[in-house]
N, C-alpha and C. Protein backbone atom coordinates (compact mmCIF):
# COMPACT_ATOMS: atom_id res chain seq x y z
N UNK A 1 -62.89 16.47 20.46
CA UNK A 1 -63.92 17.26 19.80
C UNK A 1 -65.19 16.40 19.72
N UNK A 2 -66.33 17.02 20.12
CA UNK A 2 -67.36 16.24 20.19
C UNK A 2 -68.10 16.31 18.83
N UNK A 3 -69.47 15.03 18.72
CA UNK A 3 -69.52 15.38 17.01
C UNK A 3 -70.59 16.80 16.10
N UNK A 4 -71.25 16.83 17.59
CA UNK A 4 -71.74 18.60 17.12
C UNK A 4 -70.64 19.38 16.48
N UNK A 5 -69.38 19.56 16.99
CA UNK A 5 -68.14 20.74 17.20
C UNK A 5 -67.58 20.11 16.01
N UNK A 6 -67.27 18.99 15.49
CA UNK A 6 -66.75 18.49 14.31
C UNK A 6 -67.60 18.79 13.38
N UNK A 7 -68.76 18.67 12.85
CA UNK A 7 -70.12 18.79 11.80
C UNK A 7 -69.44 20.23 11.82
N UNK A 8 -69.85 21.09 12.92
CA UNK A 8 -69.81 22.13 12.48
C UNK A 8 -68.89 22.87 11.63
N UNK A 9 -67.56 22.41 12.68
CA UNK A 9 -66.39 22.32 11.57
C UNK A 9 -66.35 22.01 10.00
N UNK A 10 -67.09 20.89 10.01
CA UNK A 10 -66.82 20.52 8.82
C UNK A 10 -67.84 21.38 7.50
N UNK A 11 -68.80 21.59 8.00
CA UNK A 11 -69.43 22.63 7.03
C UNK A 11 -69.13 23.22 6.89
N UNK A 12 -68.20 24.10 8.04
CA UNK A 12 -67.80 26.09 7.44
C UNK A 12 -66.51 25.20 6.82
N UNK A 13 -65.47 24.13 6.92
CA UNK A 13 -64.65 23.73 5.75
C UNK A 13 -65.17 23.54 4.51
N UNK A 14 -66.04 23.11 4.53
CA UNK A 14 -67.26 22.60 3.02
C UNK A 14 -66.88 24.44 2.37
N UNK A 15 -67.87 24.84 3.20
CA UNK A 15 -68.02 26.38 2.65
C UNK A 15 -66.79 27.04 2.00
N UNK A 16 -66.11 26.82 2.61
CA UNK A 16 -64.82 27.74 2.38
C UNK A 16 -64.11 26.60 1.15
N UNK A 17 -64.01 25.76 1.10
CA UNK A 17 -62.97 24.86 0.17
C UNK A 17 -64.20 23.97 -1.10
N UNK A 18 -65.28 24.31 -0.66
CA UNK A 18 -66.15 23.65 -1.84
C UNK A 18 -66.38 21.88 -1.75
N UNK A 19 -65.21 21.41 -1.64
CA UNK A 19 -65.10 20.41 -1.78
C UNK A 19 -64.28 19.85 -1.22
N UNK A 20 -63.97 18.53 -0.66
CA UNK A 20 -62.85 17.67 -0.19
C UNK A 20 -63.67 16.53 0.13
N UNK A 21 -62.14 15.81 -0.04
CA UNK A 21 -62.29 13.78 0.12
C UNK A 21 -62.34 13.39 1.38
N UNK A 22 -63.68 12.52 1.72
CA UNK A 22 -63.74 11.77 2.51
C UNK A 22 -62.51 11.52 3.59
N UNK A 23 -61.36 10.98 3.16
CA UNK A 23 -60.15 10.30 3.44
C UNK A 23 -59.48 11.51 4.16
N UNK A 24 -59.21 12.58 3.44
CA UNK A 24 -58.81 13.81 3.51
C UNK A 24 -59.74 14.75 5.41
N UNK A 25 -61.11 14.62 5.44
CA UNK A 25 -61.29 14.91 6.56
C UNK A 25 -61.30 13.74 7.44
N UNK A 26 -61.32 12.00 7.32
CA UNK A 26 -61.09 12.05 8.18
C UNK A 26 -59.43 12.50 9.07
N UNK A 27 -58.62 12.47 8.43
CA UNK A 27 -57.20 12.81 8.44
C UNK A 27 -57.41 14.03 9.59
N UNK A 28 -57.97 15.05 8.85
CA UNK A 28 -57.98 16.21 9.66
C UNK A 28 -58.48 16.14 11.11
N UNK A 29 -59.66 15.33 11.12
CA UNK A 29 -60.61 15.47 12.42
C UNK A 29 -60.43 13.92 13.10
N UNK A 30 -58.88 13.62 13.03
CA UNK A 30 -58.73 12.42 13.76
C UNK A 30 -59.68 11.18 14.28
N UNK A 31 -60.28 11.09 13.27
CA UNK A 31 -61.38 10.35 12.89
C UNK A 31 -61.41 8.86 12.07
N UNK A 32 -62.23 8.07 12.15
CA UNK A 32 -62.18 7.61 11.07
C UNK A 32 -63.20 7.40 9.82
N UNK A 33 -63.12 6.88 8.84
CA UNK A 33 -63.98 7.21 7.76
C UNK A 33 -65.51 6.89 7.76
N UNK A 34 -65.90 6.03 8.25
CA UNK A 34 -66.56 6.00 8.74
C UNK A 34 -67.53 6.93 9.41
N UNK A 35 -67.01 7.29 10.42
CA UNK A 35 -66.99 8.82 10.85
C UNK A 35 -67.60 9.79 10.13
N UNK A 36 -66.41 10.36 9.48
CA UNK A 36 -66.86 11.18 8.34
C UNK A 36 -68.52 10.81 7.78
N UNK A 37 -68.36 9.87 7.20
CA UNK A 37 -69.79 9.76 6.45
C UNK A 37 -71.06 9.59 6.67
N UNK A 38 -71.01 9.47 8.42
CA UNK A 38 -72.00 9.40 9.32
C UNK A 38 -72.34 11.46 9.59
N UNK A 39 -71.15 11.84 9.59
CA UNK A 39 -71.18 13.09 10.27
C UNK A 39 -71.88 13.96 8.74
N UNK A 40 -71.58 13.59 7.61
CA UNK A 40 -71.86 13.95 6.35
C UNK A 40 -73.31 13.60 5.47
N UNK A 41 -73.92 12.04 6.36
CA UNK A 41 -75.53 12.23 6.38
C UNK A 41 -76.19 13.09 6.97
N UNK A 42 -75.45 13.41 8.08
CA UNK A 42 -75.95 13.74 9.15
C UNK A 42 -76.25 15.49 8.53
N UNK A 43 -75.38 15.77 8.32
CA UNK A 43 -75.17 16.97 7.90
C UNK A 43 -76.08 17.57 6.41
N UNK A 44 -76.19 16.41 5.66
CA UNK A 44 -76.71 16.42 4.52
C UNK A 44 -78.55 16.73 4.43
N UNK A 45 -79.12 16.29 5.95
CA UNK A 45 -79.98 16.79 5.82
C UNK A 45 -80.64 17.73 6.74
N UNK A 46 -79.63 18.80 6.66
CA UNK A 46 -79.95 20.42 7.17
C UNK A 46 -79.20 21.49 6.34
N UNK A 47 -77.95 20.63 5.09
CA UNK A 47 -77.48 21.85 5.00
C UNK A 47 -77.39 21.20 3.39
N UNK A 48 -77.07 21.92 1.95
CA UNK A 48 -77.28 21.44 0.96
C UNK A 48 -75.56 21.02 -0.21
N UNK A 49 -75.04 20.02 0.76
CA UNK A 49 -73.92 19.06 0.86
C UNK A 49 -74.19 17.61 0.23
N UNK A 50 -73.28 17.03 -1.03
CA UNK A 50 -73.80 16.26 -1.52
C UNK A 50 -71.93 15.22 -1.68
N UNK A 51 -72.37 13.65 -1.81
CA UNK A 51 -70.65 13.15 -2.40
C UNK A 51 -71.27 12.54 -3.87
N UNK A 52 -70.28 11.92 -3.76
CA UNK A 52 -69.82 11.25 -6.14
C UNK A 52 -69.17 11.10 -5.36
N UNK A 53 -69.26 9.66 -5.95
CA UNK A 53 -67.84 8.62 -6.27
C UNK A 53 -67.34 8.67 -7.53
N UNK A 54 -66.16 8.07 -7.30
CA UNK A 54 -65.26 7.92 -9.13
C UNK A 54 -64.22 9.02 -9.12
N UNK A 55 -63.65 9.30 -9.85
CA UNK A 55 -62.37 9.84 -9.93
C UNK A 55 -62.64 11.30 -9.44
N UNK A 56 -63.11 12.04 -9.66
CA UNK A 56 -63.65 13.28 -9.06
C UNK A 56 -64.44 13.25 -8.01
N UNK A 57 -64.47 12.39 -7.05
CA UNK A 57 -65.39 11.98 -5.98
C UNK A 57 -64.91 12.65 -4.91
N UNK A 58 -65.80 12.78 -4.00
CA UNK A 58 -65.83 13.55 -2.60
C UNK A 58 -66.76 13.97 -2.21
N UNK A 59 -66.66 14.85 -1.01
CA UNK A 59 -68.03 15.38 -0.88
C UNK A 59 -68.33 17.23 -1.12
N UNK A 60 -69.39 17.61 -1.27
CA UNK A 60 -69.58 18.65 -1.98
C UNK A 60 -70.15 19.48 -1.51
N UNK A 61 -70.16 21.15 -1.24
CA UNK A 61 -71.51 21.85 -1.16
C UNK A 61 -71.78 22.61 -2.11
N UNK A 62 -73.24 23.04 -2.03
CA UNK A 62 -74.08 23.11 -3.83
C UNK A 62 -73.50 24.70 -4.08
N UNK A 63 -73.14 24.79 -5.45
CA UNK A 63 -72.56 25.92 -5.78
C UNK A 63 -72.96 27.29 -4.76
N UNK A 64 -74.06 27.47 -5.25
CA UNK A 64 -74.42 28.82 -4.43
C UNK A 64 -75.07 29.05 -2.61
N UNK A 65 -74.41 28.21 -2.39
CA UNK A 65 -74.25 27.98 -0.74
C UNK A 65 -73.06 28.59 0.12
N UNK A 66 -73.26 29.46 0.99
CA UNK A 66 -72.87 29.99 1.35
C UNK A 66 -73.12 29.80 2.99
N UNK A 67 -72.37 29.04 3.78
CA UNK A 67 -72.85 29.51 5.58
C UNK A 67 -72.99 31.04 5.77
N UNK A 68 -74.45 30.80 6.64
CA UNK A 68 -74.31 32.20 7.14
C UNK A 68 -75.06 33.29 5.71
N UNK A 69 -75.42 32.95 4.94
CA UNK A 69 -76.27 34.09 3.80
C UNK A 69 -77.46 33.66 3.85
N UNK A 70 -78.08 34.81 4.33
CA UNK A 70 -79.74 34.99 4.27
C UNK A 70 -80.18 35.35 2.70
N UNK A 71 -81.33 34.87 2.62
CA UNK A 71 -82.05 35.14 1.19
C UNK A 71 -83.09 35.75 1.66
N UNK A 72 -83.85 35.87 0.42
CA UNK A 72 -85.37 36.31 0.47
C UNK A 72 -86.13 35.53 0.51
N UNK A 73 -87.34 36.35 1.32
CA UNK A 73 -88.58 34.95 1.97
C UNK A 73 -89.16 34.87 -0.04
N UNK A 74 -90.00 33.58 0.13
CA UNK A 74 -90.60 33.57 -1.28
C UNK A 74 -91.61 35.10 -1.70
N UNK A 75 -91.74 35.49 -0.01
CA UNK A 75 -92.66 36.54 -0.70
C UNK A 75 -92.27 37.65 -0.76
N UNK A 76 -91.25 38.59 -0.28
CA UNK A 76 -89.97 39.30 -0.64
C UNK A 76 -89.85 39.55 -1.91
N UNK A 77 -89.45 38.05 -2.87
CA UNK A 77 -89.38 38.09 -3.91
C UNK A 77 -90.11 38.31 -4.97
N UNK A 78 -91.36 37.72 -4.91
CA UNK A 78 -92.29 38.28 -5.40
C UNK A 78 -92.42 39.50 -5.60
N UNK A 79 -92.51 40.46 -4.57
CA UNK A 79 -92.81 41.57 -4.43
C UNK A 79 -91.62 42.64 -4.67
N UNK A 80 -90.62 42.14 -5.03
CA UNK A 80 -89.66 42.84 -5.78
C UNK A 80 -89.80 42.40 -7.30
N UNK A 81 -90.41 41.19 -7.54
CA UNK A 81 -90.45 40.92 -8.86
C UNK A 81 -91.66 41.85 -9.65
N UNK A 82 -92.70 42.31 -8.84
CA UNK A 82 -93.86 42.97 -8.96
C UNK A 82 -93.35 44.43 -9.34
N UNK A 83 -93.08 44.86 -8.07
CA UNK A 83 -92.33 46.22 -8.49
C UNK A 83 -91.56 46.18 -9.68
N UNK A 84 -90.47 45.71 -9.96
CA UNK A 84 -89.77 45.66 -11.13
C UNK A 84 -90.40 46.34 -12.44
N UNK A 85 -91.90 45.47 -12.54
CA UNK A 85 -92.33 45.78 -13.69
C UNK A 85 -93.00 47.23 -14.19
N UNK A 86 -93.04 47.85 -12.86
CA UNK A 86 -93.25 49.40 -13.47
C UNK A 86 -92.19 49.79 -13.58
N UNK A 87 -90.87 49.82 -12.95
CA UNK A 87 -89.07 50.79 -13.44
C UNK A 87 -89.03 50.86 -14.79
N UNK A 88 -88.16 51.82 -14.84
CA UNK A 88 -87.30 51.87 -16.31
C UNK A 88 -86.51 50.72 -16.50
N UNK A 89 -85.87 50.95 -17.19
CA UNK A 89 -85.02 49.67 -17.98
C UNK A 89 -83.80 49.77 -16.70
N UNK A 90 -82.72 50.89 -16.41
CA UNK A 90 -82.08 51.03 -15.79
C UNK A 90 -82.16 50.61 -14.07
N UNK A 91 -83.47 50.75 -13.79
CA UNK A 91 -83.66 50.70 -12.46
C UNK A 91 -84.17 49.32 -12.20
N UNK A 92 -84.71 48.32 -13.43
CA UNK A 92 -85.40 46.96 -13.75
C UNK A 92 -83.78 46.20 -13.13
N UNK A 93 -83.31 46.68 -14.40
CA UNK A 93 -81.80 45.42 -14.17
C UNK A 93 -81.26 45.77 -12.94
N UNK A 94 -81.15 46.82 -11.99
CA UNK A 94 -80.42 46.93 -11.11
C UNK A 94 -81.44 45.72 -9.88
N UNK A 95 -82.46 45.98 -9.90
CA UNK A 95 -83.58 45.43 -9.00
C UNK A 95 -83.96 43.36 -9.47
N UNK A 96 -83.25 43.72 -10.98
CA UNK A 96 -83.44 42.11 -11.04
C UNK A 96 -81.95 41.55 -10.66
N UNK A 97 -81.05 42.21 -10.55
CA UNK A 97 -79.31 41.71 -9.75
C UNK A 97 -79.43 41.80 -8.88
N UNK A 98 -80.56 42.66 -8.03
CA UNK A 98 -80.52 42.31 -6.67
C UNK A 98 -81.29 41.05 -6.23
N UNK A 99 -81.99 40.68 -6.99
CA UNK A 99 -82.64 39.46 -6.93
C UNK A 99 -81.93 38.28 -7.20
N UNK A 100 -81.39 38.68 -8.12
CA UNK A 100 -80.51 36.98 -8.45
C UNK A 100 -79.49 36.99 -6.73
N UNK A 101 -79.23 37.81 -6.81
CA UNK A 101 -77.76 37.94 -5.51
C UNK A 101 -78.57 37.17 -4.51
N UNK A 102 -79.57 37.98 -3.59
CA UNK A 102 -80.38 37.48 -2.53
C UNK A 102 -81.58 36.45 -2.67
N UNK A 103 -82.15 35.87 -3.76
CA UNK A 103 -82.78 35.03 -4.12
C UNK A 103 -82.72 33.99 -3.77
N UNK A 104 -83.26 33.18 -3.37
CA UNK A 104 -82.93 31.27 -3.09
C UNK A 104 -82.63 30.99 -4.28
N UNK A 105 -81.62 30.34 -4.49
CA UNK A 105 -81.26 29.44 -5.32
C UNK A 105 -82.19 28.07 -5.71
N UNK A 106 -82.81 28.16 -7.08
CA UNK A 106 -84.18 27.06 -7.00
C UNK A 106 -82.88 25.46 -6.36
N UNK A 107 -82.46 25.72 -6.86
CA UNK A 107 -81.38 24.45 -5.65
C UNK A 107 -82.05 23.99 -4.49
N UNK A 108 -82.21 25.26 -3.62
CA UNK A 108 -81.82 25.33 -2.04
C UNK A 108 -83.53 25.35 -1.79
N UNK A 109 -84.55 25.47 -2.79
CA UNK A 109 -85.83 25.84 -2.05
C UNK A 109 -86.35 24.37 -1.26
C-alpha cells in the first residue's frame, strides 16, 4: 500500500472510529510507528485530526467532522441567518437547525 492509499485509509478510519492509538494503526497498516506519525502530520494539515499523550492519548478527529460533509459557504450562512429574522417562531427554529446541521463548525473555519 502506498502512502497516499494508507492516509487515506486512515482518515475514513479516523472518521468512522473517532479515535485510535498510534501503536494500534501501525499494527493495522503494517507499518511502523513512526510511520504512522509522519502519515498523521501529514494528514493533520488538510484534514481537522489532532493526538494527546497520557493515558487517554491517541490520535483524534474533531468532534463534528465528518469525511465527505459539505457545509455552507460563509455566505450561505449569512443569508439564511438574514432571512431567519423575518419567520415566525416555528419556521425561525426549523431554519436555525438547519444551520447548526450544515454550518462550519467555528472548529473547522
Amino acid at each position: 500500500m502506498k502512502a497516499l492509499e494508507r492516509r487515506q485509509a486512515i482518515i475514513e478510519l479516523l472518521c468512522e472510529r473517532r479515535t485510535e492509538k498510534i501503536e494500534n494503526l501501525a499494527f493495522e497498516f503494517s507499518v511502523n510507528e513512526c510511520t504512522i506519525r509522519r502519515d498523521i502530520q501529514e494528514l493533520s494539515l488538510s484534514y481537522p485530526i489532532y493526538t494527546k499523550t497520557g493515558t487517554y492519548g491517541g490520535v483524534y478527529v474533531a468532534e463534528d467532522y465528518y469525511l465527505g460533509k459539505q457545509y455552507l459557504r460563509s455566505e450561505e450562512k449569512e443569508l439564511l441567518e438574514q432571512l431567519s429574522l423575518s419567520l415566525g417562531d416555528d419556521q425561525k427554529k426549523t431554519l436555525q437547525s438547519i444551520i447548526r446541521r450544515f454550518g462550519r463548525p467555528s472548529s473547522l473555519k
